[in-house]
Protein backbone atom coordinates (compact mmCIF):
# COMPACT_ATOMS: atom_id res chain seq x y z
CA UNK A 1 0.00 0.00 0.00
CA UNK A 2 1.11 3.71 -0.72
CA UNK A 3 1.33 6.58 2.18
CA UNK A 4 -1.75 7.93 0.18
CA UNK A 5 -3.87 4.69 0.54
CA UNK A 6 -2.77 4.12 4.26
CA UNK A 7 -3.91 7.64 4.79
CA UNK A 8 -7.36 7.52 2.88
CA UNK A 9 -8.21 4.20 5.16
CA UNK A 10 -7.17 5.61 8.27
CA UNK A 11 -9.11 8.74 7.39
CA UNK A 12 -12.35 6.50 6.82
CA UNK A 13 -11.96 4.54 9.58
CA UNK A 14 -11.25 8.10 11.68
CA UNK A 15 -14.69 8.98 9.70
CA UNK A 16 -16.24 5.81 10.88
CA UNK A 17 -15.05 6.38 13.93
CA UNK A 18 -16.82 9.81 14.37
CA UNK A 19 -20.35 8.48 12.75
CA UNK A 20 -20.34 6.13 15.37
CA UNK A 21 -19.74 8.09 18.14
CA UNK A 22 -22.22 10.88 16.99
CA UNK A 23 -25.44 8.37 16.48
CA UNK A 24 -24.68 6.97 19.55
CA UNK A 25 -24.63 10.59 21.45
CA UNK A 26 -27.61 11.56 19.79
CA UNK A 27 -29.46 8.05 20.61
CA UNK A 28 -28.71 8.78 24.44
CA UNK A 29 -29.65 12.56 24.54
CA UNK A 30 -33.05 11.00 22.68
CA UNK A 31 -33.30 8.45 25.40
CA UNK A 32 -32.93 11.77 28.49
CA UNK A 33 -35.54 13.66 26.21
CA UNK A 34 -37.82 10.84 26.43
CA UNK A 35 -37.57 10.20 29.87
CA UNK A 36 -37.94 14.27 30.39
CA UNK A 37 -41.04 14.20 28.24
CA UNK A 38 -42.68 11.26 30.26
CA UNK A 39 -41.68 13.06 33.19
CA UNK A 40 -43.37 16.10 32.46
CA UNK A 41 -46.50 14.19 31.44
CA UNK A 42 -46.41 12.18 34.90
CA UNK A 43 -45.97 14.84 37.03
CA UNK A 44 -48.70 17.33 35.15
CA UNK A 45 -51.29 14.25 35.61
CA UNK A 46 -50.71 13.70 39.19
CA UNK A 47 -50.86 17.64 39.72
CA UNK A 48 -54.53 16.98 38.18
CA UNK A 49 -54.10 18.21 34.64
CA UNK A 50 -56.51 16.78 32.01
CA UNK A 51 -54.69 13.78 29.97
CA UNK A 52 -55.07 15.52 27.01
CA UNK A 53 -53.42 18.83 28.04
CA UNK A 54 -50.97 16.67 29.92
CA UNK A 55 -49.89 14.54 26.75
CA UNK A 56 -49.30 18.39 25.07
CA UNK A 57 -46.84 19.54 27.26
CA UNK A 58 -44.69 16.62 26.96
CA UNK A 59 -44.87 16.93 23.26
CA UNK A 60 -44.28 20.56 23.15
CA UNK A 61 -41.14 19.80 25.53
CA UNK A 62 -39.90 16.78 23.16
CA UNK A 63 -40.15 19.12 20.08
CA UNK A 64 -38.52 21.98 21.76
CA UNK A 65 -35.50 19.61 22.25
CA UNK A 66 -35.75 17.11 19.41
CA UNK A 67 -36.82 19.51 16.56
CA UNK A 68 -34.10 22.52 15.54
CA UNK A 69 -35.33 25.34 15.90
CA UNK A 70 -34.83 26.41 11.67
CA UNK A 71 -37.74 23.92 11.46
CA UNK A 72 -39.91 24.55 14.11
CA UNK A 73 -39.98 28.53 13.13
CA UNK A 74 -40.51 27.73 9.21
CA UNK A 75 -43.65 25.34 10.81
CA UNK A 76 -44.69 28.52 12.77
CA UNK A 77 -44.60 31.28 9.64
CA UNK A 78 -46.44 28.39 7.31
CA UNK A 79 -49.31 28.24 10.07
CA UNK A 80 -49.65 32.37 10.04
């Protein structure tokens, strides 16, 4: 193998590497947001709020933190 061959491989393997390590960060800040969300659902039923209004706040906290914000706002101008 040449220097240049031995570098692209190491370079996809650094790349591989990386991909891994990124999915697998965002998989566990999905899994906190999750178990935030059903928190916040929980705790607004036991405090007495309606299911329905209940099951609203833990999606509006889950899209806060799982939807970027570029998205969310373009959602907000096509509803105007």
């Amino acid at each position: 193998m040449s220097d240049s061959e031995d570098f692209d491989s190491l370079m996809r393997s650094i790349e591989g590497d990386f991909a891994i390590a990124e999915a697998e960060k965002r998989g566990n800040f999905a899994i906190c947001i999750a178990h935030v969300a059903g928190a916040v659902m929980k705790t607004a039923l036991e405090g007495g709020v309606p299911y329905s209004l209940a099951q609203e706040m833990a999606r509006d906290y889950w899209n806060s933190e799982m939807i970027p914000v570029e998205v969310m706002e373009a959602g907000n101008e096509a509803d105007e």
